[in-house]
PDB file of N, CA and C in Angstrom:
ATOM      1  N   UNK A   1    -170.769  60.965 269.401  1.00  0.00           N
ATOM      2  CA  UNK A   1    -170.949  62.252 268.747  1.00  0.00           C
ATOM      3  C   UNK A   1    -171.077  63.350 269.800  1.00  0.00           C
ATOM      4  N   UNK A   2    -170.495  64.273 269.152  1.00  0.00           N
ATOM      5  CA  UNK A   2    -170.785  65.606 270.241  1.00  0.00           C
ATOM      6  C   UNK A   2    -171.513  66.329 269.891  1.00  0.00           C
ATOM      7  N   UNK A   3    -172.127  67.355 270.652  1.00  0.00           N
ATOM      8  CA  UNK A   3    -173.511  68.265 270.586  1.00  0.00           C
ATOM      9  C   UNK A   3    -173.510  69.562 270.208  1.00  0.00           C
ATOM     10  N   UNK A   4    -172.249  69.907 269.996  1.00  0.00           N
ATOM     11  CA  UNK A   4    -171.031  70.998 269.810  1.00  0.00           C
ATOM     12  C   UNK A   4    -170.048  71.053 268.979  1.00  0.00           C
ATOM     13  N   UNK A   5    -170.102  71.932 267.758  1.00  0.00           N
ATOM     14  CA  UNK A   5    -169.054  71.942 266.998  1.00  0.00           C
ATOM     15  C   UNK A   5    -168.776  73.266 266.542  1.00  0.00           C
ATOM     16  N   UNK A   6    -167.301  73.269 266.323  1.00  0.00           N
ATOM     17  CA  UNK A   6    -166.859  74.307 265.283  1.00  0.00           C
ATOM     18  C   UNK A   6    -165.932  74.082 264.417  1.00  0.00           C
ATOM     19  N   UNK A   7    -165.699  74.833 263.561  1.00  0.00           N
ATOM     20  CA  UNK A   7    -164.744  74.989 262.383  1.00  0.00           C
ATOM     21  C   UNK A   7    -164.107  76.044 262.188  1.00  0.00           C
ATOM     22  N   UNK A   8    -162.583  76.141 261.729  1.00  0.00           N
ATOM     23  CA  UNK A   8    -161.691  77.062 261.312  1.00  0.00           C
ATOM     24  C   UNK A   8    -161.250  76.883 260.130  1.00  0.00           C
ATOM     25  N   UNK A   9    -161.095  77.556 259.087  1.00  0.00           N
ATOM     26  CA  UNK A   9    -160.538  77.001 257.517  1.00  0.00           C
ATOM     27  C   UNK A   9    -159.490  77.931 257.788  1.00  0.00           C
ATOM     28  N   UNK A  10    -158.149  77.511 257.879  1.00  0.00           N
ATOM     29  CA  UNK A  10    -156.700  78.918 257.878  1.00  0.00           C
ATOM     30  C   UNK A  10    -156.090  78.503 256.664  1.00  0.00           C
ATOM     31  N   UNK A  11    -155.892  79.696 255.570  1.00  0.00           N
ATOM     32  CA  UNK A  11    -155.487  79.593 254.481  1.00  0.00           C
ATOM     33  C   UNK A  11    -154.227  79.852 254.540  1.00  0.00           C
ATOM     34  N   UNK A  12    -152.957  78.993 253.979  1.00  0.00           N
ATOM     35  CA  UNK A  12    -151.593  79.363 254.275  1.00  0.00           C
ATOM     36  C   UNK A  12    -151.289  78.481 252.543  1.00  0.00           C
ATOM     37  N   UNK A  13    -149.825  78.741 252.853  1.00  0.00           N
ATOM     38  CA  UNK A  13    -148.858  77.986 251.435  1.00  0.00           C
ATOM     39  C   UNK A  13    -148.570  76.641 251.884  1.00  0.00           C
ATOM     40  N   UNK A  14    -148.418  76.559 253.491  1.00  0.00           N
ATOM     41  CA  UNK A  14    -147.812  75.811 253.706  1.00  0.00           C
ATOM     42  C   UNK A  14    -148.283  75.208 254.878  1.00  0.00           C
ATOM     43  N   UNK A  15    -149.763  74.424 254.235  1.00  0.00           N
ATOM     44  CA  UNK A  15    -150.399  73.555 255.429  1.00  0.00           C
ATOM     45  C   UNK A  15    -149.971  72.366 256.068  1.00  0.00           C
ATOM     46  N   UNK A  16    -149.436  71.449 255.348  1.00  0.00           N
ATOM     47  CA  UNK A  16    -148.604  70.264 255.775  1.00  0.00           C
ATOM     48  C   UNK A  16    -147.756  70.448 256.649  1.00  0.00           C
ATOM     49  N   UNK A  17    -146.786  71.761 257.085  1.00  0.00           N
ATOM     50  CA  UNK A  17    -145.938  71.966 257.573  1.00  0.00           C
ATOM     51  C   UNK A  17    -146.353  72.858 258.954  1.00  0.00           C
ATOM     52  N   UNK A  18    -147.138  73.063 258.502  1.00  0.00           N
ATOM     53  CA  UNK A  18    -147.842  73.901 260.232  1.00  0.00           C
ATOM     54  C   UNK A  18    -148.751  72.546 260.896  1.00  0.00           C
ATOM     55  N   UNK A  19    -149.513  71.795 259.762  1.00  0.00           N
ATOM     56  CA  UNK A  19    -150.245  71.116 260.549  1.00  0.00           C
ATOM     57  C   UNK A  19    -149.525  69.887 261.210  1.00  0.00           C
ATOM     58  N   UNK A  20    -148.416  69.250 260.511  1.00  0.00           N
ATOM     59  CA  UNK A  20    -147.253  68.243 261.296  1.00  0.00           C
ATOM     60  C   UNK A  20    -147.067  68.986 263.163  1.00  0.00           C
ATOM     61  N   UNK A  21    -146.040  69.961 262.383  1.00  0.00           N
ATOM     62  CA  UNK A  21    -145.884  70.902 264.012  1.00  0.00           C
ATOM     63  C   UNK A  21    -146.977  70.876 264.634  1.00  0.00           C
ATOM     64  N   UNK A  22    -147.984  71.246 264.867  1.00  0.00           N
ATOM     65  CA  UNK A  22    -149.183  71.134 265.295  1.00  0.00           C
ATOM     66  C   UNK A  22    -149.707  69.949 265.786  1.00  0.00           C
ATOM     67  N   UNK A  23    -149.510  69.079 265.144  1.00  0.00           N
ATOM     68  CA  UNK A  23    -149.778  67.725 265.920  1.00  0.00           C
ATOM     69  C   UNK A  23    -148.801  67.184 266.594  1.00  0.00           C
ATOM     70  N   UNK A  24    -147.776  67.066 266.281  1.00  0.00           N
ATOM     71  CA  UNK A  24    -146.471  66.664 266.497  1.00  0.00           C
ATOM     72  C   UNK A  24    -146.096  67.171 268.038  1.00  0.00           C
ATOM     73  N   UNK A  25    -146.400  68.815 268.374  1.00  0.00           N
ATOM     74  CA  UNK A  25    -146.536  69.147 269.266  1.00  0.00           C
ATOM     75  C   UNK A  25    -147.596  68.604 270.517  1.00  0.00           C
ATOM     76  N   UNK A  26    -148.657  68.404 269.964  1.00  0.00           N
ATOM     77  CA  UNK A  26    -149.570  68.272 270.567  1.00  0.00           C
ATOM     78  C   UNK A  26    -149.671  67.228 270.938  1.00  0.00           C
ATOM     79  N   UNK A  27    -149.565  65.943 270.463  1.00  0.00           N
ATOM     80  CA  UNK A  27    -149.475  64.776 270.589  1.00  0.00           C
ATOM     81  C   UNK A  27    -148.536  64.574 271.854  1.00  0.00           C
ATOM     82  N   UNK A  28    -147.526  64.694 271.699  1.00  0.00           N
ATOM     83  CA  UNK A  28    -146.707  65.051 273.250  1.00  0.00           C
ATOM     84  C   UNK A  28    -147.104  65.034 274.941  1.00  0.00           C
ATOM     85  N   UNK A  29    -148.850  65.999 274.624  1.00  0.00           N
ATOM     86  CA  UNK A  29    -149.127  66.470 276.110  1.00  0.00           C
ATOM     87  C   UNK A  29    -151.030  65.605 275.506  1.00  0.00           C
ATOM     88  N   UNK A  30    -151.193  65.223 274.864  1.00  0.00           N
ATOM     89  CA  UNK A  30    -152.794  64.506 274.350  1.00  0.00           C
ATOM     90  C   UNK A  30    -152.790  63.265 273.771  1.00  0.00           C
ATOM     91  N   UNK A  31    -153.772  62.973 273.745  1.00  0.00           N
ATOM     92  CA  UNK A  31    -153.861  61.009 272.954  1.00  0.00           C
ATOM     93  C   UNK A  31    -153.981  61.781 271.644  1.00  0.00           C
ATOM     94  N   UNK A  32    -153.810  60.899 270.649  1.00  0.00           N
ATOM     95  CA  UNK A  32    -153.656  60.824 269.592  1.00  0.00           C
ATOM     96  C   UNK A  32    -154.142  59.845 268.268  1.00  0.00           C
ATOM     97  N   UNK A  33    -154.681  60.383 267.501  1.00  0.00           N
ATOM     98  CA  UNK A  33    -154.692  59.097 266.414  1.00  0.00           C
ATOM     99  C   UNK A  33    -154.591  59.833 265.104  1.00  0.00           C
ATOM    100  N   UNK A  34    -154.604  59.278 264.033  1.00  0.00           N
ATOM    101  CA  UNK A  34    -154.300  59.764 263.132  1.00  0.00           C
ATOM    102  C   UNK A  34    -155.346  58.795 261.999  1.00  0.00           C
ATOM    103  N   UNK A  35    -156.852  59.423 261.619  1.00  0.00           N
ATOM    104  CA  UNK A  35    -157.769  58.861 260.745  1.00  0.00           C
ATOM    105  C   UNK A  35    -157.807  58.949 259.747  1.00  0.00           C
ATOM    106  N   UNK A  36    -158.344  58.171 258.615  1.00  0.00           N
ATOM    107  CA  UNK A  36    -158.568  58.763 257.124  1.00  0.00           C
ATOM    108  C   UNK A  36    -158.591  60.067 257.124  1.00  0.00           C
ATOM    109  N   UNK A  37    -160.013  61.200 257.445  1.00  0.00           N
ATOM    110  CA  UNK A  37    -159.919  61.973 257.752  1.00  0.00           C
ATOM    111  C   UNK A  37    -158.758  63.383 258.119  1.00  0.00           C
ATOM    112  N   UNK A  38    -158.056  62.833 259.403  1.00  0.00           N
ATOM    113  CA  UNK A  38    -157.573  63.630 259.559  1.00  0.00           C
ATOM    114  C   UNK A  38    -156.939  63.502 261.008  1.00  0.00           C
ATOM    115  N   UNK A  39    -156.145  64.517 261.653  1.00  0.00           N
ATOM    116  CA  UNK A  39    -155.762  64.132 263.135  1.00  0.00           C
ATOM    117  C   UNK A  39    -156.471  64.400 264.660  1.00  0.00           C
ATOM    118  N   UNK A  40    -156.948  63.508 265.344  1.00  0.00           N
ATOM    119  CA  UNK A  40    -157.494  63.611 265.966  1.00  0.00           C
ATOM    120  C   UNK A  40    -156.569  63.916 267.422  1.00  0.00           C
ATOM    121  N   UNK A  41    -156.895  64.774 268.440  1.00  0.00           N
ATOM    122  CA  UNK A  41    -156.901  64.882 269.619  1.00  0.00           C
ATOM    123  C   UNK A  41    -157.825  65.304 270.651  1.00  0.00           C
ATOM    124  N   UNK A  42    -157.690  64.209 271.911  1.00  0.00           N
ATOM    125  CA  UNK A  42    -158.263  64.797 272.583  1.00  0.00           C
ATOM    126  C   UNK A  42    -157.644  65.338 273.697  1.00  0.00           C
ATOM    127  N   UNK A  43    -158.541  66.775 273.792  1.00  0.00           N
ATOM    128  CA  UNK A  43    -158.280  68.004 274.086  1.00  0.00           C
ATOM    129  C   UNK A  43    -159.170  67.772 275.578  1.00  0.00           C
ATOM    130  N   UNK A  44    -158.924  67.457 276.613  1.00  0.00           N
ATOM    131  CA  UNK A  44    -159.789  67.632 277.969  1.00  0.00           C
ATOM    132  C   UNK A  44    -160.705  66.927 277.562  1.00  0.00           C
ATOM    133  N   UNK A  45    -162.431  67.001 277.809  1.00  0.00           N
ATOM    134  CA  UNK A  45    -163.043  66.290 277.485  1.00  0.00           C
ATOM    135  C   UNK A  45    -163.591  66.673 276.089  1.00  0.00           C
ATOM    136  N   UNK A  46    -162.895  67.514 275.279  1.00  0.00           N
ATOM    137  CA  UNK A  46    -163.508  67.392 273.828  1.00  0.00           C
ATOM    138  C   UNK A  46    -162.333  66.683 272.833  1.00  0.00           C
ATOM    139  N   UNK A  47    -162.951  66.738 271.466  1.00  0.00           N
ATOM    140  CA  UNK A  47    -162.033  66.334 270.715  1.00  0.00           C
ATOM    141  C   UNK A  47    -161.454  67.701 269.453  1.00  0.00           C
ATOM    142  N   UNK A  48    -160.447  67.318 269.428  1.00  0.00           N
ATOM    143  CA  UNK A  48    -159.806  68.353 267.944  1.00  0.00           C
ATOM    144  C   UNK A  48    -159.357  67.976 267.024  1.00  0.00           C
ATOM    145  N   UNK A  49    -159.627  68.117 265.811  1.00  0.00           N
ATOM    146  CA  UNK A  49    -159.579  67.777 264.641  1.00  0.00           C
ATOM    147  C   UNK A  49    -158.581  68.078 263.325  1.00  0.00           C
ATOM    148  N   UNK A  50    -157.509  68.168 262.977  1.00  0.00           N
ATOM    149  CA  UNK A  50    -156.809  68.435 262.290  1.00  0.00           C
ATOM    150  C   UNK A  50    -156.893  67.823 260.525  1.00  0.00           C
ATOM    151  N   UNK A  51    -156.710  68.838 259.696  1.00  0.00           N
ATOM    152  CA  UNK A  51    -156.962  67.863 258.029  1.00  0.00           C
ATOM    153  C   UNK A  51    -156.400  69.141 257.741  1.00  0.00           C
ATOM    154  N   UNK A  52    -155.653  68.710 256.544  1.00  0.00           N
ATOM    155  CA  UNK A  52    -154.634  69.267 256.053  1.00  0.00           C
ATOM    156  C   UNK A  52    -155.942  69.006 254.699  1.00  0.00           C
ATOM    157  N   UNK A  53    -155.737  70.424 253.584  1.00  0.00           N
ATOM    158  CA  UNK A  53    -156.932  70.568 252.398  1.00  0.00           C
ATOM    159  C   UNK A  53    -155.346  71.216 252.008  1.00  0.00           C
ATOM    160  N   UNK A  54    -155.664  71.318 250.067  1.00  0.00           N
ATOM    161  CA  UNK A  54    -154.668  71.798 249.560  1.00  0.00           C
ATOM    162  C   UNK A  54    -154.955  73.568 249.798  1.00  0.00           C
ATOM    163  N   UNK A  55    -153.989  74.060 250.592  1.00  0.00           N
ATOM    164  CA  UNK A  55    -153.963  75.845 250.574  1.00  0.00           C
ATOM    165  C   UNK A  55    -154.670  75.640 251.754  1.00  0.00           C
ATOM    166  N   UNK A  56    -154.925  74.785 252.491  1.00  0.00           N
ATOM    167  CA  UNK A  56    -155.934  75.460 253.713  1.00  0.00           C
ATOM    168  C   UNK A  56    -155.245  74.404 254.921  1.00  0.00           C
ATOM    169  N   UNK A  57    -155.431  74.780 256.283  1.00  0.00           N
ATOM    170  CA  UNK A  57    -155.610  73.607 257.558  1.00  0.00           C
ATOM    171  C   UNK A  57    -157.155  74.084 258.201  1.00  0.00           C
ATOM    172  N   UNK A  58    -157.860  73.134 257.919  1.00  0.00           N
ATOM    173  CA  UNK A  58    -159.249  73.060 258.575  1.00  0.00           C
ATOM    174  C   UNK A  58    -158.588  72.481 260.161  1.00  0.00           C
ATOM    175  N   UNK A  59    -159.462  73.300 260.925  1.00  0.00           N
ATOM    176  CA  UNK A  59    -159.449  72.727 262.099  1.00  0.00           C
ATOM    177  C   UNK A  59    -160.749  72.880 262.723  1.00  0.00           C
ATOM    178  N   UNK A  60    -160.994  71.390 263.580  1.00  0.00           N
ATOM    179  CA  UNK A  60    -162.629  71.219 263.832  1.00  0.00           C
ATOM    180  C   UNK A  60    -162.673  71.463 265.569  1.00  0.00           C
ATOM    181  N   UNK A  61    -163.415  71.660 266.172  1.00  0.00           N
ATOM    182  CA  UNK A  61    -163.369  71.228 267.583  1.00  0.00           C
ATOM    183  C   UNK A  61    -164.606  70.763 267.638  1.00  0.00           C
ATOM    184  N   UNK A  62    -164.650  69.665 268.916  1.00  0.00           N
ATOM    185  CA  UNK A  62    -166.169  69.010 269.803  1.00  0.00           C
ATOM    186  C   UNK A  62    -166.326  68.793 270.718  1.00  0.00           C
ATOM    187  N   UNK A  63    -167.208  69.199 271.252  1.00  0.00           N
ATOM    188  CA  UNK A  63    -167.272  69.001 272.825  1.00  0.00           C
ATOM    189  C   UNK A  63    -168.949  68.804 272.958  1.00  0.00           C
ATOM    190  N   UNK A  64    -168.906  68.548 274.253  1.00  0.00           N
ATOM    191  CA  UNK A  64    -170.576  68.833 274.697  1.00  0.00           C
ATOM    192  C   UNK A  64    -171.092  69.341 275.658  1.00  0.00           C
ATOM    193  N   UNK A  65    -169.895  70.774 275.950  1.00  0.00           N
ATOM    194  CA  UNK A  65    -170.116  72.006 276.796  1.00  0.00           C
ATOM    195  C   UNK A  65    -169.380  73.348 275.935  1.00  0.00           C
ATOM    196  N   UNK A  66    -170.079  74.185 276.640  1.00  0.00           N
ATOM    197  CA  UNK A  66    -169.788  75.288 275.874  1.00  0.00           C
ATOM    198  C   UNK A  66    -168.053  75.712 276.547  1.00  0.00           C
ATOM    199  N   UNK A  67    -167.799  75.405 277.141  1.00  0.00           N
ATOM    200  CA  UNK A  67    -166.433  75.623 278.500  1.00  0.00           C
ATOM    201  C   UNK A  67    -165.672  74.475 277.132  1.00  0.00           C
ATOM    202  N   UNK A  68    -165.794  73.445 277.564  1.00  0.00           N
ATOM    203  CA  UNK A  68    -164.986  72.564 276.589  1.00  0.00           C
ATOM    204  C   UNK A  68    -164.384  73.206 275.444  1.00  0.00           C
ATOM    205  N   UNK A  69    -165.616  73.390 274.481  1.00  0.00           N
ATOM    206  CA  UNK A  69    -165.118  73.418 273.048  1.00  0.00           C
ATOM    207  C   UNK A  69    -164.867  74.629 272.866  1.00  0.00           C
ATOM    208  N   UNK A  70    -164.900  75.389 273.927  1.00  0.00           N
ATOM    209  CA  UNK A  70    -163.740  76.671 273.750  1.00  0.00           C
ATOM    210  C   UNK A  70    -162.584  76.225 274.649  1.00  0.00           C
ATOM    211  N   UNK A  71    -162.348  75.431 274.905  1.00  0.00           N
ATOM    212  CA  UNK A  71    -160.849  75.403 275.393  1.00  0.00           C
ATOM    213  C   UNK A  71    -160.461  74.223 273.942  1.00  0.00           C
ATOM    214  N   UNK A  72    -160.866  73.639 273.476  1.00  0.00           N
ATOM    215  CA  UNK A  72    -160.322  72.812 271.859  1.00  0.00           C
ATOM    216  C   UNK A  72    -159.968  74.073 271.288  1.00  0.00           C
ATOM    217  N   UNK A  73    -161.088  74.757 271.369  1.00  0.00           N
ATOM    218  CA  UNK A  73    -160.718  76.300 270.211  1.00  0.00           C
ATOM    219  C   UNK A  73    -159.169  77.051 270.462  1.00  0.00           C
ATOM    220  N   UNK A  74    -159.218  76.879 272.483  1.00  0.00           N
ATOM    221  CA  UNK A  74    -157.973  78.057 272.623  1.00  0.00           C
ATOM    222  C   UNK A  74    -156.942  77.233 272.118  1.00  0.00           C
ATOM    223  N   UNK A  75    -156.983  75.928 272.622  1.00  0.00           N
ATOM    224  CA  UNK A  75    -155.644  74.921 271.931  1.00  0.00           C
ATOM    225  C   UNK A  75    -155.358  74.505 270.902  1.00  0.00           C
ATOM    226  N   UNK A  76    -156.298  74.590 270.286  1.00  0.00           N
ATOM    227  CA  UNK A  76    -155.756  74.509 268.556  1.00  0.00           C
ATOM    228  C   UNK A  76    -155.258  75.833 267.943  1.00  0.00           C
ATOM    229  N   UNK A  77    -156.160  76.574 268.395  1.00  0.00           N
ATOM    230  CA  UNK A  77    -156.008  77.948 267.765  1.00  0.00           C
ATOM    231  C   UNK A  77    -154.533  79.162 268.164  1.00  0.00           C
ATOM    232  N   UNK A  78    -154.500  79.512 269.301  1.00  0.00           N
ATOM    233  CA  UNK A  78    -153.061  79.503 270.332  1.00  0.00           C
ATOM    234  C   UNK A  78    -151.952  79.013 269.737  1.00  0.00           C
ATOM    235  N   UNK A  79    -152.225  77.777 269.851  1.00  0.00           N
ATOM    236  CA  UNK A  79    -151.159  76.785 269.370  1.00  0.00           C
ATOM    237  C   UNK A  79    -150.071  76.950 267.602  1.00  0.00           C
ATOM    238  N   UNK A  80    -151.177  77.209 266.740  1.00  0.00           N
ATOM    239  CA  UNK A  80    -150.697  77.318 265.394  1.00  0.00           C
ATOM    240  C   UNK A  80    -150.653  78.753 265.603  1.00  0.00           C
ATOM    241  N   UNK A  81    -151.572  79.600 266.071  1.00  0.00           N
ATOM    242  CA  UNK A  81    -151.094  80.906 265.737  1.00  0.00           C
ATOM    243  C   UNK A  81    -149.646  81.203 266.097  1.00  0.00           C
ATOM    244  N   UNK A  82    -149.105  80.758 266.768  1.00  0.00           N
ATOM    245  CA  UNK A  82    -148.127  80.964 267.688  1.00  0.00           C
ATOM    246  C   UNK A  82    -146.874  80.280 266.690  1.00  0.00           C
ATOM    247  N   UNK A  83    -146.739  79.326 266.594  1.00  0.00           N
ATOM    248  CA  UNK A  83    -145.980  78.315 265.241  1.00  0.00           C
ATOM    249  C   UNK A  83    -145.754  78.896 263.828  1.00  0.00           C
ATOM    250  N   UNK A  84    -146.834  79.304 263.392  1.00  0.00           N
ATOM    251  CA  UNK A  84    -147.274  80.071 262.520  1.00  0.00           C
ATOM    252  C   UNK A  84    -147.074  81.871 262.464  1.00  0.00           C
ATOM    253  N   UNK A  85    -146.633  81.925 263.674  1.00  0.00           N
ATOM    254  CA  UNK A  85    -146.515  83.596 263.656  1.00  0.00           C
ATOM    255  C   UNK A  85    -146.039  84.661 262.295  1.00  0.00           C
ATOM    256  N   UNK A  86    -144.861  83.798 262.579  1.00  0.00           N
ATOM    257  CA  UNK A  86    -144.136  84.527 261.058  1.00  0.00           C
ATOM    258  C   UNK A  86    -144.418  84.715 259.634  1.00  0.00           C
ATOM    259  N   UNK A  87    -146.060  83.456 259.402  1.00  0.00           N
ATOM    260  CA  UNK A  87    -146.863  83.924 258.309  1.00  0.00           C
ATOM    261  C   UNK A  87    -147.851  84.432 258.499  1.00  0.00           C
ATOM    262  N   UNK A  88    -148.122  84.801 259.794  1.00  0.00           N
ATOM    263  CA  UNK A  88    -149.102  85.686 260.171  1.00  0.00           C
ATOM    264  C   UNK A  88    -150.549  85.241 259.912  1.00  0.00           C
ATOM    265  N   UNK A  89    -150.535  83.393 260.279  1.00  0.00           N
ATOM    266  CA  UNK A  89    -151.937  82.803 260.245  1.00  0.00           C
ATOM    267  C   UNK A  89    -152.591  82.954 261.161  1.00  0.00           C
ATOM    268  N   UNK A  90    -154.311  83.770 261.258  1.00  0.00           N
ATOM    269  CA  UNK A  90    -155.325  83.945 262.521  1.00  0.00           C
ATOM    270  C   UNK A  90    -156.018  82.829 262.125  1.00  0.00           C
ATOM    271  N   UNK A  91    -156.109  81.977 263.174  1.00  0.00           N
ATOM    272  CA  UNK A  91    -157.809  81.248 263.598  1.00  0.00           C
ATOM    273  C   UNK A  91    -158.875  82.155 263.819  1.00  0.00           C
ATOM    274  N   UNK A  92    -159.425  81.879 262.809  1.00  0.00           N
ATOM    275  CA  UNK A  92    -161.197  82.187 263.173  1.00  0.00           C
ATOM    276  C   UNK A  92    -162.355  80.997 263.318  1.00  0.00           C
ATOM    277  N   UNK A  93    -162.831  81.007 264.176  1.00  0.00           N
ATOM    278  CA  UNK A  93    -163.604  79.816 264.456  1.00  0.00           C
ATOM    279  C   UNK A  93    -165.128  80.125 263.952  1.00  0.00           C
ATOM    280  N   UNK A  94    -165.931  79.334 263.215  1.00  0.00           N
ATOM    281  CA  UNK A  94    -167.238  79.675 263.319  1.00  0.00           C
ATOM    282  C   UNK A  94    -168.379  78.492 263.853  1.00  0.00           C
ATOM    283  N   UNK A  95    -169.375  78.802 264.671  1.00  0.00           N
ATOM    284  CA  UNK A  95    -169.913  77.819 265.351  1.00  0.00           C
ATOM    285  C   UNK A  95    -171.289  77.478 264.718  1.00  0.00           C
TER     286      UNK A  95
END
């Protein structure tokens, strides 16, 4: 368990399809698994969390430095915003 968490709820039409890209990408350059839950990566020494909700992509980060689980934050968050541009989805993280 980590000592450190946050959460992002990004409301879109089309969560399945940002959150694939999103992992799909990511998985590439991070380990990977894929849980009941949801998709896991780890991100440096934290972990990031991916779950697809109907109308939403929750995204979690964990770490157990404050440096860490803002770099889960910049890479999850960066990442889809960027993928996502053209529907104009922001990450907001709350800790």
């Amino acid at each position: 368990m980590y000592t450190l968490n946050s959460r992002a709820d990004v409301v879109t039409e089309r969560p399945g399809r940002w959150a694939k890209q999103l992992v799909s990408h990511l998985s590439n350059k991070v380990s990977h698994e894929k849980t009941e839950r949801g998709d896991e990566l780890a991100i440096g020494d934290g972990l990031g969390v991916v779950i697809v909700e109907s109308g939403s992509i929750v995204l979690e980060a964990h770490a157990d430095s404050a440096e860490d689980l803002a770099r889960v934050e910049d890479v999850l968050g960066r990442h889809l915003e960027r993928f996502a541009e053209k529907d104009g989805l922001k990450v907001t993280w709350s800790r």
